[in-house]
C-alpha atoms as a PDB file:
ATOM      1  CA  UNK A   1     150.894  51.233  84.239  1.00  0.00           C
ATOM      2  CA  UNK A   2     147.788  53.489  85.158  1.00  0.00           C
ATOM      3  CA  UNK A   3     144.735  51.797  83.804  1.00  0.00           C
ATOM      4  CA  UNK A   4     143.314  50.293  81.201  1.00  0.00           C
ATOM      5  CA  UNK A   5     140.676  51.140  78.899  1.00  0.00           C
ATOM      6  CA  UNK A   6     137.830  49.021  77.502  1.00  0.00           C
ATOM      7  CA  UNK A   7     139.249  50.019  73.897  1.00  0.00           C
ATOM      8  CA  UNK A   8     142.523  48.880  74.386  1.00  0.00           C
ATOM      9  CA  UNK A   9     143.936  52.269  75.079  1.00  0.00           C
ATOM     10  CA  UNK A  10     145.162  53.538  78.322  1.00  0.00           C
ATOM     11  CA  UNK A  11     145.064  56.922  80.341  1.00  0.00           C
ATOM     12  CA  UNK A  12     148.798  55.873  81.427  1.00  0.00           C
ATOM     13  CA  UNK A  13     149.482  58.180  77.861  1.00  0.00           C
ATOM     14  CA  UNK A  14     148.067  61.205  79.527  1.00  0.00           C
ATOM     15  CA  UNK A  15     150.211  60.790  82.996  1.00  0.00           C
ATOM     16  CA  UNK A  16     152.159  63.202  84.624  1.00  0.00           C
ATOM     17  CA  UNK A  17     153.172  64.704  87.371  1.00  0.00           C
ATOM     18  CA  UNK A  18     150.301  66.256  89.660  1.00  0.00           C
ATOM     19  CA  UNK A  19     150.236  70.125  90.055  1.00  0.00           C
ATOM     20  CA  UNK A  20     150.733  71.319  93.573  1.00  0.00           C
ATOM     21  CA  UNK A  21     147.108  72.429  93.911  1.00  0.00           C
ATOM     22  CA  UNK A  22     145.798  68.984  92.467  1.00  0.00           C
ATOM     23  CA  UNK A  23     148.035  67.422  95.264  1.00  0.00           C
ATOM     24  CA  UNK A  24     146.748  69.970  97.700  1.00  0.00           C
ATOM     25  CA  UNK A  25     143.148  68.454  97.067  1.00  0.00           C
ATOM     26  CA  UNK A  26     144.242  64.728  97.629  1.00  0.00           C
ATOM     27  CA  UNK A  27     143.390  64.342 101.566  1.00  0.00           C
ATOM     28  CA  UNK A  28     145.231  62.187 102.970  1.00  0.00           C
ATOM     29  CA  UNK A  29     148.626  63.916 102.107  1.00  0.00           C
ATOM     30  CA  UNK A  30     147.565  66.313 104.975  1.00  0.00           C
ATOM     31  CA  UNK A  31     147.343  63.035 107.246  1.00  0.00           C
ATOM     32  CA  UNK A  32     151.699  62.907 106.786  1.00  0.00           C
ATOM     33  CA  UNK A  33     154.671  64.189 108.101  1.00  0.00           C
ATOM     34  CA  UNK A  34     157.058  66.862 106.160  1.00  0.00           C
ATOM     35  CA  UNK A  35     159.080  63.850 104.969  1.00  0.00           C
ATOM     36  CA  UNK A  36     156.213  61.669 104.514  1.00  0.00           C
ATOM     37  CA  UNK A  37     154.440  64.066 102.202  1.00  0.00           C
ATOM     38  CA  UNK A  38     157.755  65.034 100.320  1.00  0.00           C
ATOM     39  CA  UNK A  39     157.849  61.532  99.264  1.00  0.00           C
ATOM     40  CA  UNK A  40     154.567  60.919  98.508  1.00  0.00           C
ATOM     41  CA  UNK A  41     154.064  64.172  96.535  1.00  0.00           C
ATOM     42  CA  UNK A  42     157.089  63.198  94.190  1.00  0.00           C
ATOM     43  CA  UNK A  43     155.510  59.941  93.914  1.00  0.00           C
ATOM     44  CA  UNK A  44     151.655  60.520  92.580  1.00  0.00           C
ATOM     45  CA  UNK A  45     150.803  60.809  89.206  1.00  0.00           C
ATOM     46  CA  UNK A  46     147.787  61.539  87.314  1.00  0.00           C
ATOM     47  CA  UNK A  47     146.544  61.260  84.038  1.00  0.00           C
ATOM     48  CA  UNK A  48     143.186  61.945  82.011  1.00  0.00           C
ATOM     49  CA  UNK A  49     140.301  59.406  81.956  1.00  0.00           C
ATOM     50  CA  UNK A  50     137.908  59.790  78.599  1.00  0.00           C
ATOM     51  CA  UNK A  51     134.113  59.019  79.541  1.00  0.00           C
ATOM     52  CA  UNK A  52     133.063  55.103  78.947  1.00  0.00           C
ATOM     53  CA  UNK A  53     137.374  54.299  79.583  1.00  0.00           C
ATOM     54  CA  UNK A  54     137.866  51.703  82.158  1.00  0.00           C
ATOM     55  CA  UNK A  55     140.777  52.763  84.846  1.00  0.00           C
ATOM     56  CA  UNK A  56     140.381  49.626  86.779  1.00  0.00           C
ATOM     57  CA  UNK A  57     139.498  46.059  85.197  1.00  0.00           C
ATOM     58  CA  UNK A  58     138.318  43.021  86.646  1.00  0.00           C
ATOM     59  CA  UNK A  59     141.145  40.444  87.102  1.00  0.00           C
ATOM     60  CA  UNK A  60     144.043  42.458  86.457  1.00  0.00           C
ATOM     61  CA  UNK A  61     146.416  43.169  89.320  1.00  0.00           C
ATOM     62  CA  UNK A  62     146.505  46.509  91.059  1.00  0.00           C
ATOM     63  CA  UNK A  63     149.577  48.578  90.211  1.00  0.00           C
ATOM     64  CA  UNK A  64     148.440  51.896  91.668  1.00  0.00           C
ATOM     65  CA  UNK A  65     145.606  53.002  94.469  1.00  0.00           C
ATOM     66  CA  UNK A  66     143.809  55.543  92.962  1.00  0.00           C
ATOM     67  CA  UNK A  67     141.540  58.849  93.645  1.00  0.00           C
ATOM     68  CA  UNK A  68     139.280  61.300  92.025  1.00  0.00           C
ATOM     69  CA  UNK A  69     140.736  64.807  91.307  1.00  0.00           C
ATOM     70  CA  UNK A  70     137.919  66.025  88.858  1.00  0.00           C
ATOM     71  CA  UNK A  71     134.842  63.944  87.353  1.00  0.00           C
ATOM     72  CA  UNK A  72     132.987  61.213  88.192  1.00  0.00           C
ATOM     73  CA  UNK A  73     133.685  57.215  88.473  1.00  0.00           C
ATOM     74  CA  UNK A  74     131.500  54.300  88.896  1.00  0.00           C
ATOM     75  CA  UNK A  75     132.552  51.304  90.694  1.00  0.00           C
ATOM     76  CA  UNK A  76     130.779  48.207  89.025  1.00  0.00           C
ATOM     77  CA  UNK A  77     130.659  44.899  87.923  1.00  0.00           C
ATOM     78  CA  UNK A  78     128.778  42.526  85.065  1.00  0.00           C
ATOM     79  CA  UNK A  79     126.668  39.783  86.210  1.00  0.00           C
ATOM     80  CA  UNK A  80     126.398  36.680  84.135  1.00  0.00           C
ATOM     81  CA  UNK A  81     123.211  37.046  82.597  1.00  0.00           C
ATOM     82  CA  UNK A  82     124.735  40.611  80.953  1.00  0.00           C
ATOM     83  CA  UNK A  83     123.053  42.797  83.967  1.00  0.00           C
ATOM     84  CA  UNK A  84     125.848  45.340  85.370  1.00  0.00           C
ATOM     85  CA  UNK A  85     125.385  45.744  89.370  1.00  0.00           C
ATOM     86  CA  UNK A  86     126.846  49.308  90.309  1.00  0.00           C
ATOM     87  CA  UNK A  87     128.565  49.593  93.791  1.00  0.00           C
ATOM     88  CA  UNK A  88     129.246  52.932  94.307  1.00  0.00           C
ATOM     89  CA  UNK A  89     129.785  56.590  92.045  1.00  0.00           C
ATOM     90  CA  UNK A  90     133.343  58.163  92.842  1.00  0.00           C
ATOM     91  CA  UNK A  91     133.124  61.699  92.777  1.00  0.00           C
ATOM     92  CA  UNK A  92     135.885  64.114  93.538  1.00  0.00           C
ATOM     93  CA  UNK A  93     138.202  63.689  96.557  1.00  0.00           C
ATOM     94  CA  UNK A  94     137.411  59.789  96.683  1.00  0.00           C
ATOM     95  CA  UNK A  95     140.404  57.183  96.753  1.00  0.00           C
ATOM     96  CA  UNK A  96     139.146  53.707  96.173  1.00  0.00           C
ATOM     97  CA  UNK A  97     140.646  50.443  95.958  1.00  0.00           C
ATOM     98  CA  UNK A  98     142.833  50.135  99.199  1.00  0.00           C
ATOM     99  CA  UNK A  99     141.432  46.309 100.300  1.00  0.00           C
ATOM    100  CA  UNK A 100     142.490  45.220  97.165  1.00  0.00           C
ATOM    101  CA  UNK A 101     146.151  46.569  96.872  1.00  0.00           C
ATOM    102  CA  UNK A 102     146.209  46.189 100.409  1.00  0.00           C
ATOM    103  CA  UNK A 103     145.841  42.502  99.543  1.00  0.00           C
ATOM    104  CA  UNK A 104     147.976  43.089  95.829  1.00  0.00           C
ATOM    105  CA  UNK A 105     144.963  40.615  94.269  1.00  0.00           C
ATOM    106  CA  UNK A 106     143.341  41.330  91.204  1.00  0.00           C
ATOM    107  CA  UNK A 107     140.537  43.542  90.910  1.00  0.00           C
ATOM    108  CA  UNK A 108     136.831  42.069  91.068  1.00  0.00           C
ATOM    109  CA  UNK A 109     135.331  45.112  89.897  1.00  0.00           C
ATOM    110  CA  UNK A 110     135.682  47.252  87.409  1.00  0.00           C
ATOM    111  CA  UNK A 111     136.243  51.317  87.462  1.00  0.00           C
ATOM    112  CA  UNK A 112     134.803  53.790  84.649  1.00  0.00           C
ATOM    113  CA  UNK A 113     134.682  57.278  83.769  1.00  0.00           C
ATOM    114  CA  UNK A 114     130.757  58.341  83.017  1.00  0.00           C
ATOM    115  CA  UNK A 115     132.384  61.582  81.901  1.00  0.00           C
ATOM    116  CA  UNK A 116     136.363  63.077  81.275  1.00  0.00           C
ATOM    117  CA  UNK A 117     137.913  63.072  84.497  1.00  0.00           C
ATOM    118  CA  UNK A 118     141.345  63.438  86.190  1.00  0.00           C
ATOM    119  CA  UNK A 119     142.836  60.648  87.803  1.00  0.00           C
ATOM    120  CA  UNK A 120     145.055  60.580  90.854  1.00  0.00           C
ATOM    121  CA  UNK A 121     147.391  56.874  91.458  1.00  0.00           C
ATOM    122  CA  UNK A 122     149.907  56.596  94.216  1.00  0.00           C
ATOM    123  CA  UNK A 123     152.113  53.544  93.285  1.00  0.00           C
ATOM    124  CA  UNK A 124     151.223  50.219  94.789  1.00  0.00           C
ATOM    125  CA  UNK A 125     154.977  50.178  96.813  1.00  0.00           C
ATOM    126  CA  UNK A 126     154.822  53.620  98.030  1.00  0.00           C
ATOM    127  CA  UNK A 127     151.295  52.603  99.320  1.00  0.00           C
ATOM    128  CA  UNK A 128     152.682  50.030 101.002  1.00  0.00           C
ATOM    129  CA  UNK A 129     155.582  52.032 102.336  1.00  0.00           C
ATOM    130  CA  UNK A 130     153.278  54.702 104.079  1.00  0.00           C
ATOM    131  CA  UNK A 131     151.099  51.832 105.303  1.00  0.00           C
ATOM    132  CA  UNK A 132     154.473  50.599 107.213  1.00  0.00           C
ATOM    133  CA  UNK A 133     156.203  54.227 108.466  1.00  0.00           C
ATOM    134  CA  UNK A 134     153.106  56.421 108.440  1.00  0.00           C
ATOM    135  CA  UNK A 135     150.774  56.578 111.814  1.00  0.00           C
ATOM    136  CA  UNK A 136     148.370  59.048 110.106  1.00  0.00           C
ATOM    137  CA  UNK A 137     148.009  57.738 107.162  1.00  0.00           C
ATOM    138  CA  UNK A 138     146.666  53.932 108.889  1.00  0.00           C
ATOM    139  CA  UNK A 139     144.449  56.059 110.631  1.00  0.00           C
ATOM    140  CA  UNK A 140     143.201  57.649 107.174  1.00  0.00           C
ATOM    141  CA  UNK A 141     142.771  53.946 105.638  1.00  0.00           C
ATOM    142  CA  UNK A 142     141.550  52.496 108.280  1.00  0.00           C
ATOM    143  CA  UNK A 143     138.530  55.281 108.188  1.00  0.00           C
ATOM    144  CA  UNK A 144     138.306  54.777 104.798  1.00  0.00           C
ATOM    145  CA  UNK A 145     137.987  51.068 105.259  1.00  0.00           C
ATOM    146  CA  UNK A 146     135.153  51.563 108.040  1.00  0.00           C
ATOM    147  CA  UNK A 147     133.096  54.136 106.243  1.00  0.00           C
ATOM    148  CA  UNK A 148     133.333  52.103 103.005  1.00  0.00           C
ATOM    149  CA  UNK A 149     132.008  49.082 104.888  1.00  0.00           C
ATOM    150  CA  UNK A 150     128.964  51.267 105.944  1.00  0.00           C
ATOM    151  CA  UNK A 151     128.495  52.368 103.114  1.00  0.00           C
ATOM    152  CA  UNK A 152     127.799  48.973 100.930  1.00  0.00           C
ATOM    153  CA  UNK A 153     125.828  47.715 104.165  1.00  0.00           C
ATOM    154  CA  UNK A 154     123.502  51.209 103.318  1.00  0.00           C
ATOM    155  CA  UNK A 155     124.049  50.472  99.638  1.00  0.00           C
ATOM    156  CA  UNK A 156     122.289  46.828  99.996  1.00  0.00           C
ATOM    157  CA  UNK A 157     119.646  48.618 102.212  1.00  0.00           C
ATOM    158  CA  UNK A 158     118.757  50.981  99.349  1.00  0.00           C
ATOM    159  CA  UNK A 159     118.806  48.267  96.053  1.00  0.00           C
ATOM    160  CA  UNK A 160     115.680  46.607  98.483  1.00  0.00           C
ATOM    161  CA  UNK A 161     113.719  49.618  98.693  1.00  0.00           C
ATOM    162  CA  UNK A 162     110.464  49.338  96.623  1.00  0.00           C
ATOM    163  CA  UNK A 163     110.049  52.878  96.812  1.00  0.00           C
ATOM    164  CA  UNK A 164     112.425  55.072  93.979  1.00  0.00           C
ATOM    165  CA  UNK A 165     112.279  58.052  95.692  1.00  0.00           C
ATOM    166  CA  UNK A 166     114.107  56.622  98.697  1.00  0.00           C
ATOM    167  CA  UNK A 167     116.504  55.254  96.343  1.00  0.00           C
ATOM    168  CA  UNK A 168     117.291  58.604  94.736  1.00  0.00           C
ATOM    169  CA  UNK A 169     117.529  59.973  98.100  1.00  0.00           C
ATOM    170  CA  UNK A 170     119.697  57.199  99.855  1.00  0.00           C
ATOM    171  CA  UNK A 171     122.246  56.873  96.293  1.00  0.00           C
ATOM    172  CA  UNK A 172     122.332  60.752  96.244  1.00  0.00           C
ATOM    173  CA  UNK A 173     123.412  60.480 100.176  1.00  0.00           C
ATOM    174  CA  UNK A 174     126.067  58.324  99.699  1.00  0.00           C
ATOM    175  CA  UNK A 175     127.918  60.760  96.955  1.00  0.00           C
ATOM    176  CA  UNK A 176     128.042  63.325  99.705  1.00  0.00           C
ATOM    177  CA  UNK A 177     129.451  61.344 102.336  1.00  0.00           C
ATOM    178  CA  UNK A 178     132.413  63.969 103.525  1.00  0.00           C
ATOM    179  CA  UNK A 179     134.835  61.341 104.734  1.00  0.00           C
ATOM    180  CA  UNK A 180     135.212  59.322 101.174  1.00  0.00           C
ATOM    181  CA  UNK A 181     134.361  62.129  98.979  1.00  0.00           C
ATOM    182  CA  UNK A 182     135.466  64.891 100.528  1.00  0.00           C
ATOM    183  CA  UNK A 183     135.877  67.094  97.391  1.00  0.00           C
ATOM    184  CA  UNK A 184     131.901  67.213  96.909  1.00  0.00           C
ATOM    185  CA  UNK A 185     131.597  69.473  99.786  1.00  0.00           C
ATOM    186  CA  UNK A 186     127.136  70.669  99.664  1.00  0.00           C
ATOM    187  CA  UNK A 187     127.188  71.046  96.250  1.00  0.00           C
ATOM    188  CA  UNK A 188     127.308  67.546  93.720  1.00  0.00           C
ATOM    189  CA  UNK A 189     128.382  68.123  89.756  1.00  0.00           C
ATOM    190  CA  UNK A 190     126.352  65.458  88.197  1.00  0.00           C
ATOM    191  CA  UNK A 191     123.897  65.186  85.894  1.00  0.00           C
ATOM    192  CA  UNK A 192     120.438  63.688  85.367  1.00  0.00           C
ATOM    193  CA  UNK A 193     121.327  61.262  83.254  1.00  0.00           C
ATOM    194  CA  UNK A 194     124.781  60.275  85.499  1.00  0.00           C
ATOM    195  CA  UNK A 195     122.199  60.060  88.495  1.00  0.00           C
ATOM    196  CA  UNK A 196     120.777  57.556  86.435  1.00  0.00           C
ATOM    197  CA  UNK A 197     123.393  55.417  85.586  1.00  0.00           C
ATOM    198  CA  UNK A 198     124.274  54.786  88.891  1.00  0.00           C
ATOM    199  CA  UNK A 199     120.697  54.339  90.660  1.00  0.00           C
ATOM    200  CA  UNK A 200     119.634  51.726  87.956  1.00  0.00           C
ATOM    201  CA  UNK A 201     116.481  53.957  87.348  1.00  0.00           C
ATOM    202  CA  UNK A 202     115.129  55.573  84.142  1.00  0.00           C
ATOM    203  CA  UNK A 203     116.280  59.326  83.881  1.00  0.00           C
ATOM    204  CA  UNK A 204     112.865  60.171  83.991  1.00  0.00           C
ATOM    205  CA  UNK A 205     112.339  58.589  87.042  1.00  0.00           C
ATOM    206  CA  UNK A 206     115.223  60.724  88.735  1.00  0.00           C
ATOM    207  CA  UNK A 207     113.763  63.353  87.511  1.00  0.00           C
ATOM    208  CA  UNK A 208     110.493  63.092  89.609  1.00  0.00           C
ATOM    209  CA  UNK A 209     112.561  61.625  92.738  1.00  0.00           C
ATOM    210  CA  UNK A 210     114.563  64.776  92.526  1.00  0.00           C
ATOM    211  CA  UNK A 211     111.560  67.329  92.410  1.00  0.00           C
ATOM    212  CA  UNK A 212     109.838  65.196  95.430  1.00  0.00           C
ATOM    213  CA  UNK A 213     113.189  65.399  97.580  1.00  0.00           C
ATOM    214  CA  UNK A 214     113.642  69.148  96.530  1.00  0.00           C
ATOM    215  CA  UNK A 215     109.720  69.944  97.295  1.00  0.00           C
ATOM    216  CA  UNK A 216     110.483  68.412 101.198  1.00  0.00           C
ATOM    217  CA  UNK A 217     113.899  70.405 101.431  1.00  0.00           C
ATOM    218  CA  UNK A 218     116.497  67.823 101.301  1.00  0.00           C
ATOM    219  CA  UNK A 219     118.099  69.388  98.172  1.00  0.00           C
ATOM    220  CA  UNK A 220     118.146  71.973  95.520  1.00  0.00           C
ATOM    221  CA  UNK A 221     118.548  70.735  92.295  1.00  0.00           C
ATOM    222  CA  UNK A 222     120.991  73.774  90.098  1.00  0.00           C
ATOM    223  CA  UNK A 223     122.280  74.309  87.092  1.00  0.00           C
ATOM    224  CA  UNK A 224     124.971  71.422  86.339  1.00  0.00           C
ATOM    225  CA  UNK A 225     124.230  69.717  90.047  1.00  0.00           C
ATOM    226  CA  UNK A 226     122.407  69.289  93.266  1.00  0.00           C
ATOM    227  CA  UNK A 227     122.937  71.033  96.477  1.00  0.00           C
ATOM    228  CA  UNK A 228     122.373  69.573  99.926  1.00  0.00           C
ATOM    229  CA  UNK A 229     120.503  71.203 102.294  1.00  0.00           C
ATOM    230  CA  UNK A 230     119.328  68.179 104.417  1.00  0.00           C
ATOM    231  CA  UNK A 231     121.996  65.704 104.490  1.00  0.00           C
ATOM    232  CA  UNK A 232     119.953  63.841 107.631  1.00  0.00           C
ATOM    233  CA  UNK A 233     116.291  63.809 105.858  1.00  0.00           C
ATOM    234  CA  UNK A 234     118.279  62.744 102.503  1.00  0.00           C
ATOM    235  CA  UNK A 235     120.020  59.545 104.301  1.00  0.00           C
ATOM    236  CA  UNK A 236     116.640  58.822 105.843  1.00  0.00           C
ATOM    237  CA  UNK A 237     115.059  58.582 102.213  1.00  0.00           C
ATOM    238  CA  UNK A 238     111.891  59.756 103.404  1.00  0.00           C
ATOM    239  CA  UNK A 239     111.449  56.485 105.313  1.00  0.00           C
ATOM    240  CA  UNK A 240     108.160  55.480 107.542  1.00  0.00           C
ATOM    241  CA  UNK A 241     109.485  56.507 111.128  1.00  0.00           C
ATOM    242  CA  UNK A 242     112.279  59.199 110.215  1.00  0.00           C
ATOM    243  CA  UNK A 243     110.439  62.283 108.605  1.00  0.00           C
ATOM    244  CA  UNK A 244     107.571  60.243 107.240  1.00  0.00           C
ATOM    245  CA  UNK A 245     106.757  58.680 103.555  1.00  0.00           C
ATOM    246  CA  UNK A 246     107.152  60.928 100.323  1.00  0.00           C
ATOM    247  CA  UNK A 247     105.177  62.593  98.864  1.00  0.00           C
ATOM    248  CA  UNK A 248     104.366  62.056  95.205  1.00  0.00           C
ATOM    249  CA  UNK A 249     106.026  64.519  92.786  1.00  0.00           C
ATOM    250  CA  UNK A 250     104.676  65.277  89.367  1.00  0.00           C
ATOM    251  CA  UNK A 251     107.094  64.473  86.548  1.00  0.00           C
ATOM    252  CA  UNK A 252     108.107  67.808  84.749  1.00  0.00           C
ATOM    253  CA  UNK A 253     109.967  68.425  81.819  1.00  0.00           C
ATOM    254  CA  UNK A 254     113.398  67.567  81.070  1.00  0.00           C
ATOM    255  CA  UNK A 255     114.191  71.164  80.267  1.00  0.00           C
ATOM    256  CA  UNK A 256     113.598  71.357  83.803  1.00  0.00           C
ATOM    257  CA  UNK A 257     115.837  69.041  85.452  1.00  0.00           C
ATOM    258  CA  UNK A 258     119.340  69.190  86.076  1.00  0.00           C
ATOM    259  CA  UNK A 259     121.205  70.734  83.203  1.00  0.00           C
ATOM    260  CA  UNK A 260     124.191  69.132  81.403  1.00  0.00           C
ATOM    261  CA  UNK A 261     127.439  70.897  83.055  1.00  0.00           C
ATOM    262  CA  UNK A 262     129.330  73.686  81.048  1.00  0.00           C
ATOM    263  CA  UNK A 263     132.074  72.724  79.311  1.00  0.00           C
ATOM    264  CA  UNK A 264     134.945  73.048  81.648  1.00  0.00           C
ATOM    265  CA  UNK A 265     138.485  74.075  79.942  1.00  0.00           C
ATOM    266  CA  UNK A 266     141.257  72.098  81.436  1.00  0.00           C
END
């Protein structure tokens, strides 16, 4: 079944079959042959994921690798003390989870929607069956694989940083990485409060790191989003040695930050 929700309900009742131009925004169908893609296309499913629903659960076992087709994810997990660690956001055009059905163990994380989104799952078999008849799509895990690995390394690198601007910054770099989340493209739906969530930082907070990355040119914050226009100065953070240390932003109004996103009719 596709996922599982914290309230007992599942998005497996909204599942069906993708549309061709949801499947032509899945990436690494282009990495296949004409047969390879033919099966795979008849194959993926997706379904709708409410906000706060969980699509992957710790300790159950993977029936499906999944991806981002619309929305926004968070990978995460709860500490014992009640704390929640975040690993990573998921925005569009991101397929997560391979190590683990790789391996077919359970999941030690868990996956939620911070808003509606739609869900992409290839069965766990057909995975498999590309991973043993398909060159190009090894080549597309293995990448996946290797930038995921740099990513958490970067991801450690950031939690240490005693400076919240550089946090913003190196968080906000990691959502526009083009090889896992190709769908983003320059320009990142999120809001403030999403930003937030995933940083471990008050949304007022954000708000200032935002207007002290936009005042050095590393982004331009828009309605419903944030647009890169530094993607080398926002990985450095703003860091002693790369484009010096930031500067200090006043905090302005909420009415001035990001706005929420217009409802979008599905």
């Amino acid at each position: 079944m596709i996922g599982n929700t914290a309230s007992g309900g599942s998005i497996r009742d909204t599942v069906r079959a993708a549309h061709p131009h949801e499947l032509d925004n899945i990436p690494w169908l282009h990495t296949l042959t004409p047969a390879e893609r033919k099966r795979a296309e008849a194959a993926v499913v997706v379904g709708d994921a409410d906000a706060g629903e969980l699509v992957c659960r710790v300790g159950r076992s993977p029936t499906y690798w999944f991806g981002v087709v619309e929305g926004l994810l968070k990978m995460s997990n709860d500490n014992a003390d009640g704390t929640s660690m975040t690993y990573s956001g998921l925005p569009p055009g991101g397929w997560f989870g391979e190590g683990t059905v790789m391996k077919r163990e359970p999941y030690r994380y868990n996956i939620q929607a911070l808003r509606r989104s739609l869900v992409a799952g290839l069965p766990i078999d057909e995975f498999h069956w590309l991973l043993d008849h398909s060159i190009g799509f090894n080549r597309f895990v293995m990448n996946q694989l290797n930038e995921r690995l740099a990513q958490f390394i970067a991801a450690r690198e950031a939690d240490r940083l005693n400076n919240p601007d550089a946090r913003v910054a190196r968080n906000l770099a990691a959502l526009f990485n083009p090889v896992l989340f190709p769908g983003v493209g320059e320009l990142l739906r999120i809001t403030q409060q999403e930003l937030a969530y995933l940083i471990g930082l008050s949304r007022q907070r954000v708000n200032e790191a935002l207007r002290t990355l936009e005042g050095q040119g590393a982004i331009r914050v828009e309605y419903g989003g944030v647009r890169v226009t530094d993607l080398i100065a926002l990985r450095a953070g703003g860091l002693p040695g790369t484009r010096g240390p930031m500067k200090t932003a006043k905090p302005v109004s909420p009415t001035h930050a990001i706005h929420p996103m217009p409802p979008k009719a599905r």
